[in-house]
N, C-alpha and C. Protein backbone atom coordinates (compact mmCIF):
# COMPACT_ATOMS: atom_id res chain seq x y z
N UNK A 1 0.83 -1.17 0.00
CA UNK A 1 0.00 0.00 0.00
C UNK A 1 0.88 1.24 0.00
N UNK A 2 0.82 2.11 -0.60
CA UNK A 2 1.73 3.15 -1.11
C UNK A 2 0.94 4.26 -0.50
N UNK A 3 1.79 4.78 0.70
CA UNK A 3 1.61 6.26 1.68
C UNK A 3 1.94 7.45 1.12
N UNK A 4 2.90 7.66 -0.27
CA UNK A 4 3.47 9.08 -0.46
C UNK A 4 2.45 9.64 -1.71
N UNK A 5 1.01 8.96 -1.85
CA UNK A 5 0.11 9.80 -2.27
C UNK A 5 0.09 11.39 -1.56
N UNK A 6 0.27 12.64 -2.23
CA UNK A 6 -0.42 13.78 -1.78
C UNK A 6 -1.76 13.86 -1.54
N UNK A 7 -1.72 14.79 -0.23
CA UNK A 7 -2.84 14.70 0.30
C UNK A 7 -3.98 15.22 -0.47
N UNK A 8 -4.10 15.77 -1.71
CA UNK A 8 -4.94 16.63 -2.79
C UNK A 8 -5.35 15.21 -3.43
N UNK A 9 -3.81 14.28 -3.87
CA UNK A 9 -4.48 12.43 -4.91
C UNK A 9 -5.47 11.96 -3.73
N UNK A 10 -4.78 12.12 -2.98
CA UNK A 10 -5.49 10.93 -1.30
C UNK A 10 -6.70 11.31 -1.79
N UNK A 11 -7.46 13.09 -1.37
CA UNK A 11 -8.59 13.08 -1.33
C UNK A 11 -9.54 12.76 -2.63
N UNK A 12 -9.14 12.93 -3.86
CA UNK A 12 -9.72 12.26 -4.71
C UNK A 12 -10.28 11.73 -5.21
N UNK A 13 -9.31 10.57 -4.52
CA UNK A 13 -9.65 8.98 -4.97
C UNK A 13 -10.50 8.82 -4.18
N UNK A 14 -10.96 9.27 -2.63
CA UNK A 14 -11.61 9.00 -1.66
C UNK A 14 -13.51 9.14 -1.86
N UNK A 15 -14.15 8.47 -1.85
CA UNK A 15 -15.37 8.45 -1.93
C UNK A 15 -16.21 9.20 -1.28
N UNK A 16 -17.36 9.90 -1.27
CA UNK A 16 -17.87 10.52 -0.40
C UNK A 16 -18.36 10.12 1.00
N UNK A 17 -17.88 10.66 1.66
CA UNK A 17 -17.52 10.17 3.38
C UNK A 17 -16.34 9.32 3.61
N UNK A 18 -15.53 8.76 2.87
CA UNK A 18 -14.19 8.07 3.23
C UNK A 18 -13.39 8.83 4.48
N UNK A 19 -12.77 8.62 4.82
CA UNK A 19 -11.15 8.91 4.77
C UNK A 19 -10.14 8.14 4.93
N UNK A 20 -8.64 8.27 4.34
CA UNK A 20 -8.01 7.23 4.64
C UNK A 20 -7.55 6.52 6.00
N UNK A 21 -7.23 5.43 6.12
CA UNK A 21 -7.64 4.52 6.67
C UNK A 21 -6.01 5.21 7.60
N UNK A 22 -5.88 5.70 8.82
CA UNK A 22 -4.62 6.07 9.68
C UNK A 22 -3.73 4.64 10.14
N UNK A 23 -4.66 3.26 10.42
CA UNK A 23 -3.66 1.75 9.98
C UNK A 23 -3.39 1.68 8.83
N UNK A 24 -2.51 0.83 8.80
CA UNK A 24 -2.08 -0.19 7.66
C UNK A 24 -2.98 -0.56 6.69
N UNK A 25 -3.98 -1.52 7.32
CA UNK A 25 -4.93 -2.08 7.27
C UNK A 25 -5.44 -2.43 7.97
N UNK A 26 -6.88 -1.73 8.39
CA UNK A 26 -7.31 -1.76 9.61
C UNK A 26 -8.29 -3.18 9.52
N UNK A 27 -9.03 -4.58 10.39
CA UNK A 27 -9.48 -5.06 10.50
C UNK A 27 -11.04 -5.65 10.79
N UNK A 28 -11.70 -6.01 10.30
CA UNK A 28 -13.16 -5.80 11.10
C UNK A 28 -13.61 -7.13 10.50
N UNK A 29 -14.44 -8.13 10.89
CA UNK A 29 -15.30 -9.29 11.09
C UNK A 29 -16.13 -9.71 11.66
N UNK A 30 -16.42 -10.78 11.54
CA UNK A 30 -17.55 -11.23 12.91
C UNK A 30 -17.21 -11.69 14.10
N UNK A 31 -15.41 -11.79 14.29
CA UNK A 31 -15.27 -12.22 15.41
C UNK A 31 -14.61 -13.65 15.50
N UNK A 32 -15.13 -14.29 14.71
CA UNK A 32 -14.37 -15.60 14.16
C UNK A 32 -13.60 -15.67 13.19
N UNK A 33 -12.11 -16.38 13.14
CA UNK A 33 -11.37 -16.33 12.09
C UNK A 33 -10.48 -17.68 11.87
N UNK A 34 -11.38 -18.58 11.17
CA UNK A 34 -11.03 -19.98 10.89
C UNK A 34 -9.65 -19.88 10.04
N UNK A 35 -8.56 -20.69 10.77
CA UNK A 35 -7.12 -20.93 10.22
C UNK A 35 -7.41 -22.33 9.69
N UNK A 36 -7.75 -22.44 8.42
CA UNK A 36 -8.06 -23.59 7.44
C UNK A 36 -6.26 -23.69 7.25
N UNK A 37 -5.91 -24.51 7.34
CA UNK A 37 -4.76 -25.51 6.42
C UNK A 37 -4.57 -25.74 5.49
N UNK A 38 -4.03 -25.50 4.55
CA UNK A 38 -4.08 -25.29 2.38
C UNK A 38 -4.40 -26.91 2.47
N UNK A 39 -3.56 -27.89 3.28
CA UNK A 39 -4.19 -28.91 3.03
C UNK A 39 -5.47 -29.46 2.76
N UNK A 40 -6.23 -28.76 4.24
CA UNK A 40 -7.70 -29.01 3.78
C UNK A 40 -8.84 -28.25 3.67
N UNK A 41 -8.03 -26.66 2.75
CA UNK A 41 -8.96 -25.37 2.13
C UNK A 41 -9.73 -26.02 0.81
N UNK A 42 -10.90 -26.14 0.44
CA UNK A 42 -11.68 -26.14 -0.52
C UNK A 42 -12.31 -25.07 -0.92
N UNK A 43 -12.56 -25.03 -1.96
CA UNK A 43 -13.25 -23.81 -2.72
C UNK A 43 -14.25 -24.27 -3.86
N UNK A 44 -15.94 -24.47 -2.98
CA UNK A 44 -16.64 -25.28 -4.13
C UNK A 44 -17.17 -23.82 -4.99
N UNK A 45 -17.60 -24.28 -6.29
CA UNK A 45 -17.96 -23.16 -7.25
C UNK A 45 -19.27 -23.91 -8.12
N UNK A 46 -20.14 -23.57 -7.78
CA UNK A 46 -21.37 -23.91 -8.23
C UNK A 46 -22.78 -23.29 -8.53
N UNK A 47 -23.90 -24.49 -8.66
CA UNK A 47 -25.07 -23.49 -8.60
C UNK A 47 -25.35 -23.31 -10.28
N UNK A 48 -25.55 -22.08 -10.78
CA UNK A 48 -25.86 -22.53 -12.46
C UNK A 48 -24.96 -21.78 -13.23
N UNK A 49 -24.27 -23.37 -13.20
CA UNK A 49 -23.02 -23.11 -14.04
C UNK A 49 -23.02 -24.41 -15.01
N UNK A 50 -22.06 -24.29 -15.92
CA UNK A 50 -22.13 -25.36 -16.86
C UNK A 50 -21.22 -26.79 -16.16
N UNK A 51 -20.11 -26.28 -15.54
CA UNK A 51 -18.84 -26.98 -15.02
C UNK A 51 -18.89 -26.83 -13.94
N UNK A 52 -19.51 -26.78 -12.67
CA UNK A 52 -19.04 -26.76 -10.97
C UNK A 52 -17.91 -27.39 -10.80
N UNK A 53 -17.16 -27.12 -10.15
CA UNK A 53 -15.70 -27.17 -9.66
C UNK A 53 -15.33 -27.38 -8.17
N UNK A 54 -14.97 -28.25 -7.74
CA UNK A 54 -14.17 -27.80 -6.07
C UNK A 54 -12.68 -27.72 -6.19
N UNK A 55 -12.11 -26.75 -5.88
CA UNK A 55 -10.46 -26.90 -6.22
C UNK A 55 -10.44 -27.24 -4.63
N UNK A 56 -9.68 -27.98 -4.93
CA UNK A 56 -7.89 -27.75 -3.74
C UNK A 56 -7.21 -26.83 -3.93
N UNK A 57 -6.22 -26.97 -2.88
CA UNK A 57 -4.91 -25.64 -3.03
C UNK A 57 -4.22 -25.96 -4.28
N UNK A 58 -3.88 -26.71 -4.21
CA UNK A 58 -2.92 -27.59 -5.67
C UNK A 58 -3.44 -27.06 -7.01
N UNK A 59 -5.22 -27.16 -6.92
CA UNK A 59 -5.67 -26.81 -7.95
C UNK A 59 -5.53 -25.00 -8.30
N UNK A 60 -6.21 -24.56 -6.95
CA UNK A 60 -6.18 -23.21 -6.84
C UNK A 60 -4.78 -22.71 -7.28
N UNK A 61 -3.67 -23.18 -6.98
CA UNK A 61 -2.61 -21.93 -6.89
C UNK A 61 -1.73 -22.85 -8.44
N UNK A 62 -2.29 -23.52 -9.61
CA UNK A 62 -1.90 -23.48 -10.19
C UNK A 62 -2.61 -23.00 -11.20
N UNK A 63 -3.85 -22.31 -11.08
CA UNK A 63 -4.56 -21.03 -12.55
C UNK A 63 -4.09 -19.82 -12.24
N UNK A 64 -3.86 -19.65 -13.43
CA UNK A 64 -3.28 -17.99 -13.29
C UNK A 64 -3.32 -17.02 -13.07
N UNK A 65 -2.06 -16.72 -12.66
CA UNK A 65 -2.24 -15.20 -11.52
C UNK A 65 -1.87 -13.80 -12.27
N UNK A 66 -2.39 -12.75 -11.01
CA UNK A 66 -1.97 -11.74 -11.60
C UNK A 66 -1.88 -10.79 -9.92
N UNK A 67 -1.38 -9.68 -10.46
CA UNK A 67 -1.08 -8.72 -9.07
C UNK A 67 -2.27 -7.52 -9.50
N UNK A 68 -3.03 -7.02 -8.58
CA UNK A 68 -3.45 -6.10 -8.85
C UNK A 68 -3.70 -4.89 -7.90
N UNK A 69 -3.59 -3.82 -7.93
CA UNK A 69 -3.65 -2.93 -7.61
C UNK A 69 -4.81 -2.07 -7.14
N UNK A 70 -5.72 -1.91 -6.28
CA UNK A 70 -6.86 -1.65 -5.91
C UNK A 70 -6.76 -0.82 -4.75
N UNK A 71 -8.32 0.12 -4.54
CA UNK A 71 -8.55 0.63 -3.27
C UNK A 71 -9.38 -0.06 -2.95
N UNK A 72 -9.71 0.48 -1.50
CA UNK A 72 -10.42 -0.71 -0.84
C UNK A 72 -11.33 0.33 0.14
N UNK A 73 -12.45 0.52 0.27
CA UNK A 73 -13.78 1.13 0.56
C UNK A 73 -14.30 0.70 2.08
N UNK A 74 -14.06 0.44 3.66
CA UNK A 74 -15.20 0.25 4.47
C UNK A 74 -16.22 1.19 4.40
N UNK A 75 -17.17 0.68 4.69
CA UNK A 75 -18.64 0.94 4.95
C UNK A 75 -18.67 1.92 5.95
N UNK A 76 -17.61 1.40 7.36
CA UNK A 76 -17.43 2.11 8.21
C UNK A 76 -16.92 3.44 8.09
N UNK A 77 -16.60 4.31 6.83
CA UNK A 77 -15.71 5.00 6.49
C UNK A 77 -14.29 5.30 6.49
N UNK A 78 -13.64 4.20 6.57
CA UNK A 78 -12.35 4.17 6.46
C UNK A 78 -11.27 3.89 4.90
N UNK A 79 -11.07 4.28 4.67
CA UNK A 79 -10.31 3.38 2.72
C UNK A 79 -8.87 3.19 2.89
N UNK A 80 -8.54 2.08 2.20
CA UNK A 80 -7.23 2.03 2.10
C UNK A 80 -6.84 2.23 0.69
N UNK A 81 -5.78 3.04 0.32
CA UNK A 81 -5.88 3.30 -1.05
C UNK A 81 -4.55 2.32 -1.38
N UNK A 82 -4.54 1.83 -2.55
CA UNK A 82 -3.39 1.51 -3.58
C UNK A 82 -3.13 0.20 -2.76
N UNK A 83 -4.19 -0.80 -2.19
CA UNK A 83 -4.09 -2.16 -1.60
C UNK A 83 -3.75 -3.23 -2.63
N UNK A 84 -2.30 -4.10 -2.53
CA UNK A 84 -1.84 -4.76 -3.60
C UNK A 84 -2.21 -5.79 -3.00
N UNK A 85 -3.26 -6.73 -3.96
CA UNK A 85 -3.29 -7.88 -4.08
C UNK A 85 -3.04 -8.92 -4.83
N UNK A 86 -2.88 -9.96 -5.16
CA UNK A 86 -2.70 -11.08 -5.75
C UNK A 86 -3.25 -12.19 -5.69
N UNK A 87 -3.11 -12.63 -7.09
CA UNK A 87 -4.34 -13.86 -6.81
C UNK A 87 -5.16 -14.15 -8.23
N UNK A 88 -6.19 -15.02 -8.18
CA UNK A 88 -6.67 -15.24 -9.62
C UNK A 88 -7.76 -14.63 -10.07
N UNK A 89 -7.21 -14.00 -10.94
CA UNK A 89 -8.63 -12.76 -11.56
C UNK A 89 -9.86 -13.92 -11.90
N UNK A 90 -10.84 -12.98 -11.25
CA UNK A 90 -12.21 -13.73 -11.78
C UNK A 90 -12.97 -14.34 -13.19
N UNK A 91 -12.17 -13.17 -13.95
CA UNK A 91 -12.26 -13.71 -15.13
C UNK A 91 -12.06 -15.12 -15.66
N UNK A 92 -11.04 -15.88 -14.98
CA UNK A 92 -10.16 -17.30 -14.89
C UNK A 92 -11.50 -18.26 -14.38
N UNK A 93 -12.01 -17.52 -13.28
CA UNK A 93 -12.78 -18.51 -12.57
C UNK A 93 -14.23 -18.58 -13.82
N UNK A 94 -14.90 -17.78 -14.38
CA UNK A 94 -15.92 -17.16 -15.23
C UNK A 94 -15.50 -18.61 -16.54
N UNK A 95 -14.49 -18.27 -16.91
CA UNK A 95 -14.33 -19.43 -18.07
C UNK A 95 -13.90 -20.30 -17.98
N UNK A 96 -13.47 -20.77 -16.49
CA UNK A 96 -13.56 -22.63 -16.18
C UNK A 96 -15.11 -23.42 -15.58
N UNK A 97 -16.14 -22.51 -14.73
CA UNK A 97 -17.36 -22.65 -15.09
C UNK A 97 -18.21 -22.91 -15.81
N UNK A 98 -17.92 -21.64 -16.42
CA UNK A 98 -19.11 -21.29 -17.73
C UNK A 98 -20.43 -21.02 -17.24
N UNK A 99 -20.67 -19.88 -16.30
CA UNK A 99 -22.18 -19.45 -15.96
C UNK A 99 -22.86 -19.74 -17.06
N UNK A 100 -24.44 -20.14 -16.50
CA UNK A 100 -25.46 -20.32 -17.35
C UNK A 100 -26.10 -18.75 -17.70
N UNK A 101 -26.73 -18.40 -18.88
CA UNK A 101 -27.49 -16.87 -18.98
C UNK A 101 -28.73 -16.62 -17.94
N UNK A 102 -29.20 -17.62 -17.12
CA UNK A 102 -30.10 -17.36 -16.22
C UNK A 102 -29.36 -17.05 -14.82
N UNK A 103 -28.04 -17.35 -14.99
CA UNK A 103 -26.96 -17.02 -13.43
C UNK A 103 -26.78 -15.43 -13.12
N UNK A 104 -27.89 -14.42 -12.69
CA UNK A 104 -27.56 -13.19 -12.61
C UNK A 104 -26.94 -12.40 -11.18
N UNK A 105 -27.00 -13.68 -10.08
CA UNK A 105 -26.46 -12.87 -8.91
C UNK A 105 -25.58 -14.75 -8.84
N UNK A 106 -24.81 -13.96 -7.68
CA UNK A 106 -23.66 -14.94 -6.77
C UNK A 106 -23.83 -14.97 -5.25
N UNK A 107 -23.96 -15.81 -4.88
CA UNK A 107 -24.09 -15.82 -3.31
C UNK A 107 -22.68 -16.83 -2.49
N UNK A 108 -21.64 -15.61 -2.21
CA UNK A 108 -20.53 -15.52 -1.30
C UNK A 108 -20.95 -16.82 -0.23
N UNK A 109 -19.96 -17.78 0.21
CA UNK A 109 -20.24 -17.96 1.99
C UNK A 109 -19.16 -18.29 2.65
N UNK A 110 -18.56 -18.15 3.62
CA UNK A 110 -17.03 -18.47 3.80
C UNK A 110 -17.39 -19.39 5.01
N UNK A 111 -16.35 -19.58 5.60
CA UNK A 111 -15.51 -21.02 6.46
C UNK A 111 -16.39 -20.36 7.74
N UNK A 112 -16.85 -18.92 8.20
CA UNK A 112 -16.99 -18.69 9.27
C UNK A 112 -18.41 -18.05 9.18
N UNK A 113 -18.99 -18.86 8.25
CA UNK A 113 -20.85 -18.38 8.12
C UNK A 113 -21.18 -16.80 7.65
N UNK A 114 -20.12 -16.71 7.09
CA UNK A 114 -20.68 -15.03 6.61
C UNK A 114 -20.67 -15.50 5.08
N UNK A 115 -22.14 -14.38 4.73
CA UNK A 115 -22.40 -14.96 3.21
C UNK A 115 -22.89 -13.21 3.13
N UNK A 116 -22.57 -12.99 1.31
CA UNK A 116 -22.80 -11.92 0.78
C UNK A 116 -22.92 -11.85 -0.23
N UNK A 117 -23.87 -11.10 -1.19
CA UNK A 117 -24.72 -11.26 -2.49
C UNK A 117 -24.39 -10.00 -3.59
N UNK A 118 -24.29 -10.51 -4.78
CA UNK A 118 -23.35 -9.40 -5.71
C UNK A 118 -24.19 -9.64 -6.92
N UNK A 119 -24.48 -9.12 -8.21
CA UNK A 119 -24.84 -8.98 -9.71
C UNK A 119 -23.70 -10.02 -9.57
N UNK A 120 -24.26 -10.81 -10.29
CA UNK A 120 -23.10 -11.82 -11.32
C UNK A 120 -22.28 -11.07 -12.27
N UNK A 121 -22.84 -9.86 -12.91
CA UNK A 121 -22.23 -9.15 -13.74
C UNK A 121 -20.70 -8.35 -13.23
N UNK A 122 -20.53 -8.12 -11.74
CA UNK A 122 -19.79 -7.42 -11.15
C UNK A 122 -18.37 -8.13 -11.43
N UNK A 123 -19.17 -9.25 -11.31
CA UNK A 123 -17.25 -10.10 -11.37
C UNK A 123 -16.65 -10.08 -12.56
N UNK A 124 -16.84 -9.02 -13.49
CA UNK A 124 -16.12 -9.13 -14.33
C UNK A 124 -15.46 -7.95 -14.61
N UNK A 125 -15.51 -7.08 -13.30
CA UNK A 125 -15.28 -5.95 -13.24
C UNK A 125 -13.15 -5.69 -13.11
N UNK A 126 -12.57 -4.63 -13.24
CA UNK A 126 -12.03 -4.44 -13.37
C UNK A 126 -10.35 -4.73 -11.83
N UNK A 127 -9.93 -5.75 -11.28
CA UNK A 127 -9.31 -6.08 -10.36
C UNK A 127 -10.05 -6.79 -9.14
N UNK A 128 -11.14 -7.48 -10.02
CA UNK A 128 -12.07 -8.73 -9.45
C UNK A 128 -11.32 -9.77 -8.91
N UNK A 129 -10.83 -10.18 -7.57
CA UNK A 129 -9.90 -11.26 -7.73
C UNK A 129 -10.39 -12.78 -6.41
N UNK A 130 -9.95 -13.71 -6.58
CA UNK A 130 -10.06 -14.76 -5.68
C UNK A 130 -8.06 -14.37 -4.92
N UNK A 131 -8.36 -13.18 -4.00
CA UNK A 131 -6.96 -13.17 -3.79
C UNK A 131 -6.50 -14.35 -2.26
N UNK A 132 -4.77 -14.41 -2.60
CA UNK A 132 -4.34 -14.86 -1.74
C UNK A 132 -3.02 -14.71 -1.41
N UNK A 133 -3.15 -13.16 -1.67
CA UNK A 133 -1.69 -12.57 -1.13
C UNK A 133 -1.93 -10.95 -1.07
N UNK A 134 -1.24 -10.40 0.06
CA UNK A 134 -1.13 -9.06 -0.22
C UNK A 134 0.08 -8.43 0.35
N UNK A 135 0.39 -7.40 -0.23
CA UNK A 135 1.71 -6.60 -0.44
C UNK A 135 2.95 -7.61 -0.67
N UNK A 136 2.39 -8.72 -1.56
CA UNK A 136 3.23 -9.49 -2.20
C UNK A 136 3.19 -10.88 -0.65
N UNK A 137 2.44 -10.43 0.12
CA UNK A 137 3.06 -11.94 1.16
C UNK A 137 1.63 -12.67 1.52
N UNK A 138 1.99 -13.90 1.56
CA UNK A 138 0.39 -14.95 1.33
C UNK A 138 -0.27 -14.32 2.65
N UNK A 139 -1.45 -13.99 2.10
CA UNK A 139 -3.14 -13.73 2.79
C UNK A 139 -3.12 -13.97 3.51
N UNK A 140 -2.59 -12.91 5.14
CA UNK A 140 -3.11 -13.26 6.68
C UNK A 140 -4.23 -14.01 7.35
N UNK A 141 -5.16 -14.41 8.14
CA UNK A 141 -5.74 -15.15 8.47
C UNK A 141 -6.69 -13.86 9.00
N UNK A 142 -6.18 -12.92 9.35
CA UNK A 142 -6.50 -11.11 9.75
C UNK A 142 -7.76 -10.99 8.37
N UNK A 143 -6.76 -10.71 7.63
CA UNK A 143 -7.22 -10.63 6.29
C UNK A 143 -8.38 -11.19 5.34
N UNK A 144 -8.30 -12.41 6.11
CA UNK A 144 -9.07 -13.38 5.02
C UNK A 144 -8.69 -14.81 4.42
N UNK A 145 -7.47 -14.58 4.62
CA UNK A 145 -6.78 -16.11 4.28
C UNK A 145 -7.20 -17.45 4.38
N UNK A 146 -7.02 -18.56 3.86
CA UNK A 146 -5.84 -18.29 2.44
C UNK A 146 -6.42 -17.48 1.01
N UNK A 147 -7.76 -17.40 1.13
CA UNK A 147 -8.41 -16.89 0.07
C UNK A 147 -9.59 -15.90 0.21
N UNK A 148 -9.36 -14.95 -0.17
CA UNK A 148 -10.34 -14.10 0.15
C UNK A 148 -11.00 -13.60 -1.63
N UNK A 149 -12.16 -13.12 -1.47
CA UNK A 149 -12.91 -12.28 -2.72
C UNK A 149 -12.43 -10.67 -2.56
N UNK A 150 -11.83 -10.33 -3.26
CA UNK A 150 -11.61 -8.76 -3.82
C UNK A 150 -12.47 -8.09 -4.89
N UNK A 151 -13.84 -7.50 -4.65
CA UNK A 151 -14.39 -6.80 -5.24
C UNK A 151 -13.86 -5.34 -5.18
N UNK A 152 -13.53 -4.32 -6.25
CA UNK A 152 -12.82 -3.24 -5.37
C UNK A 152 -14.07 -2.12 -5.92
N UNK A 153 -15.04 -2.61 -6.67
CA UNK A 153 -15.89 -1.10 -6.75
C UNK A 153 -17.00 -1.41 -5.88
N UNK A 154 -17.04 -2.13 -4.78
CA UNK A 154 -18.11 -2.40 -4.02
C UNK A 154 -17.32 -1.88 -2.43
N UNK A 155 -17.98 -1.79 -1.27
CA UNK A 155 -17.49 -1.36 -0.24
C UNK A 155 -17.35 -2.40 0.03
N UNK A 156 -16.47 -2.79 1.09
CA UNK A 156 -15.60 -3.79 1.41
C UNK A 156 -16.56 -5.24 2.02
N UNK A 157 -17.49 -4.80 2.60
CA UNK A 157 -18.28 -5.54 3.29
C UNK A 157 -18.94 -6.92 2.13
N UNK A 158 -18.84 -6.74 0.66
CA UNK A 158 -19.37 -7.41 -0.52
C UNK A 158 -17.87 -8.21 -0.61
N UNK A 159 -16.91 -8.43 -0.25
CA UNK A 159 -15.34 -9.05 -0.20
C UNK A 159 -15.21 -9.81 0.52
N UNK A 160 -16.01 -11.10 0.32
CA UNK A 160 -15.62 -11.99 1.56
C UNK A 160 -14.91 -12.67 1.57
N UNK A 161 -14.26 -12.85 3.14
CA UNK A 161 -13.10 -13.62 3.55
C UNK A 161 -13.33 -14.68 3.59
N UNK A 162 -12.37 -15.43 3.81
CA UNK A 162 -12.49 -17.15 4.12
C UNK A 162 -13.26 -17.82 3.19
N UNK A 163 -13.02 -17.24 1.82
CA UNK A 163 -14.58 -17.97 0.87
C UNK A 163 -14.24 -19.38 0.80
N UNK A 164 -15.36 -19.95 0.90
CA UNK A 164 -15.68 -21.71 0.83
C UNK A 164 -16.28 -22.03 0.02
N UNK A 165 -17.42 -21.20 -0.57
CA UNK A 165 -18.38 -21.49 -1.80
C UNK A 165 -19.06 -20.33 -2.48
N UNK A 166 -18.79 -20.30 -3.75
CA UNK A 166 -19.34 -19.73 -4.53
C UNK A 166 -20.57 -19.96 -5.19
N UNK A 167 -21.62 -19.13 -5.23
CA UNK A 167 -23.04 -20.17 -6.20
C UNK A 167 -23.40 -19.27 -7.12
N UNK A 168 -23.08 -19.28 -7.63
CA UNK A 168 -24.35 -18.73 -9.13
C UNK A 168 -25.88 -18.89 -9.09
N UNK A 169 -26.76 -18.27 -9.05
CA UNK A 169 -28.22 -18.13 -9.00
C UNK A 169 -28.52 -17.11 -10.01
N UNK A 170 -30.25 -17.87 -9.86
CA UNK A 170 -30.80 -16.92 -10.68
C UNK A 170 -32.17 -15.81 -9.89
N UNK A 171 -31.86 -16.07 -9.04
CA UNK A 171 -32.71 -14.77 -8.10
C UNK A 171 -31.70 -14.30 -6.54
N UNK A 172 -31.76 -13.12 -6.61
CA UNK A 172 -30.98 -12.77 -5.19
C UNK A 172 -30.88 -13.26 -3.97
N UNK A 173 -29.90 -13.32 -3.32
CA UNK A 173 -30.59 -13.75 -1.74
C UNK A 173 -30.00 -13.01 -1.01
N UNK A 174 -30.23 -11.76 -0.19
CA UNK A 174 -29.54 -10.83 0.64
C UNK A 174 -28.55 -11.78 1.64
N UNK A 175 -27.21 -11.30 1.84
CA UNK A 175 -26.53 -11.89 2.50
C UNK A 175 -26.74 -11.48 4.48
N UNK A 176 -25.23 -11.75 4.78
CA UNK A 176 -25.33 -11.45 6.16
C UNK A 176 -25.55 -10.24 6.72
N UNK A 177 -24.89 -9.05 6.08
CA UNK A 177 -24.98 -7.41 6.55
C UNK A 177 -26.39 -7.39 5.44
N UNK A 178 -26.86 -7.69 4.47
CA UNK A 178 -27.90 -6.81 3.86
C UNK A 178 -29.31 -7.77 4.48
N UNK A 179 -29.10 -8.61 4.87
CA UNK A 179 -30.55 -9.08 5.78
C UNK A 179 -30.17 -8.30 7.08
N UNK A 180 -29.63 -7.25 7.06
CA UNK A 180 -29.35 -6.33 8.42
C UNK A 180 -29.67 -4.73 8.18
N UNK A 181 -29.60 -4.87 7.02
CA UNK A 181 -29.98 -3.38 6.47
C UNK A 181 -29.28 -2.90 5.80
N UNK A 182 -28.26 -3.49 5.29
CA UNK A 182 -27.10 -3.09 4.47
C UNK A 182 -27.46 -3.22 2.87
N UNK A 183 -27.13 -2.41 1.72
CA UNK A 183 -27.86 -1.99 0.89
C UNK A 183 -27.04 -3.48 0.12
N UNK A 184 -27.76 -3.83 -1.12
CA UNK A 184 -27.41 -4.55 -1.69
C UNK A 184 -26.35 -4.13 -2.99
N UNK A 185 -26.59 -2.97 -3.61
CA UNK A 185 -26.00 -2.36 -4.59
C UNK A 185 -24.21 -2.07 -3.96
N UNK A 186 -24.57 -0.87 -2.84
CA UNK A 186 -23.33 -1.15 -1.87
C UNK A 186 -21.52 -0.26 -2.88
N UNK A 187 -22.47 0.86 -3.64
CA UNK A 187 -21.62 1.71 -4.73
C UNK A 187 -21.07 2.63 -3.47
N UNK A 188 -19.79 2.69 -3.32
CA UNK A 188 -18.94 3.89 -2.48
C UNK A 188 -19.04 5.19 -2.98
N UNK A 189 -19.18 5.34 -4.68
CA UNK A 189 -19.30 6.82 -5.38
C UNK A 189 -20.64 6.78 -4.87
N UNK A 190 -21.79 6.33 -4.71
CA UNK A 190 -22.82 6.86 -4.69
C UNK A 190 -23.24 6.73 -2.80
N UNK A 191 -22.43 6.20 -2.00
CA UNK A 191 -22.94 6.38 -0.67
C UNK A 191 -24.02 5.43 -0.35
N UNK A 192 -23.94 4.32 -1.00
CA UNK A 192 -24.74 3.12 -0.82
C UNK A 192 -24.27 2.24 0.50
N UNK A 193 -24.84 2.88 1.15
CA UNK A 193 -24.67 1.79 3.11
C UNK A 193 -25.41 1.15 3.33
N UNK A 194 -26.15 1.74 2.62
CA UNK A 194 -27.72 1.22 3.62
C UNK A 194 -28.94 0.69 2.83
N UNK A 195 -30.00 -0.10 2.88
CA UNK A 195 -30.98 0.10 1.98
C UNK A 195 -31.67 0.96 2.08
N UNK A 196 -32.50 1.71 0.91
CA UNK A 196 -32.91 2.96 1.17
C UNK A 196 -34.71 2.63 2.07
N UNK A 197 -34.92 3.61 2.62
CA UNK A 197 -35.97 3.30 4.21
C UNK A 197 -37.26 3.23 3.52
């Protein structure tokens, strides 16, 4: 994460109500943070797709990678700007599947019962990643590890950690923060926190 942004770029990039984040990378969850073993991390990918998939690590960390470069949005108002991650662009995951045309949302769920709901269309967005590394060193357990979802035009809370399963659907299902009141759209340019009342 790169600090010698001026404070004029900082504010910028910053979304309405941000500010940058005064940690590193500051932390927030539910409280639980399952240390899975690459030995026995799975990652099922299913639901309506042509190909469902469960990788292993073996499988996972041999499709191809890339580094990417992203900010990163809490809800809470905090951002971290210029957050380097790594890991396998979604795109990779999109054409070993093969979503069906009726697959319009994805429903997130990780190792520690948090699940979160996105447009299927999003993942094809621009530093979309299944990451498992950042500032070049494998994915803290803090973090999300060994694998976390990097959405970077969504506020952070749509990025879930510890992912275990991916599903493709064809009707929504509000996840853990938006069956709480948390907006589903969840745009940082537009100040999407909340669902509207």
């Amino acid at each position: 994460m790169t600090s010698d942004l001026s404070e004029e770029e900082a504010a910028r990039r910053l979304p309405p109500g941000q500010h940058a984040a005064k940690e590193k990378f500051p932390v927030l969850d539910l409280g639980i943070r399952p240390d899975i073993p690459k030995s026995e991390w799975r990652l099922e990918i299913g639901g309506l797709v042509e190909d469902p998939v469960t990788l292993d690590w073996e499988t996972f960390a041999a499709l191809p990678r890339v580094k990417a470069t992203s900010d990163f949005h809490c809800v809470t108002t905090w951002s971290v700007l210029d957050a380097a991650w790594g890991g396998v662009p979604f795109s990779v995951v999109l054409e070993r599947v093969r979503p069906r045309s009726e697959a319009r949302f994805v429903l997130f769920t990780s190792y520690d019962g948090y699940t979160t709901n996105v447009p299927a269309e999003s993942l094809r967005g621009d530093g979309v990643l299944l990451a498992d590394s950042l500032d070049g060193e494998p994915l803290p357990v803090r973090h999300g590890g060994p694998v976390r979802v990097v959405i970077p035009q969504f506020y952070g809370w749509k990025s879930a950690k510890f992912v275990k399963t991916i599903e493709f659907r064809a009707e929504d299902e509000p996840g853990y923060w938006e069956r709480r009141g948390y907006s589903d759209t969840a745009d940082p340019w537009k100040e999407e926190r909340f669902r509207p009342a």
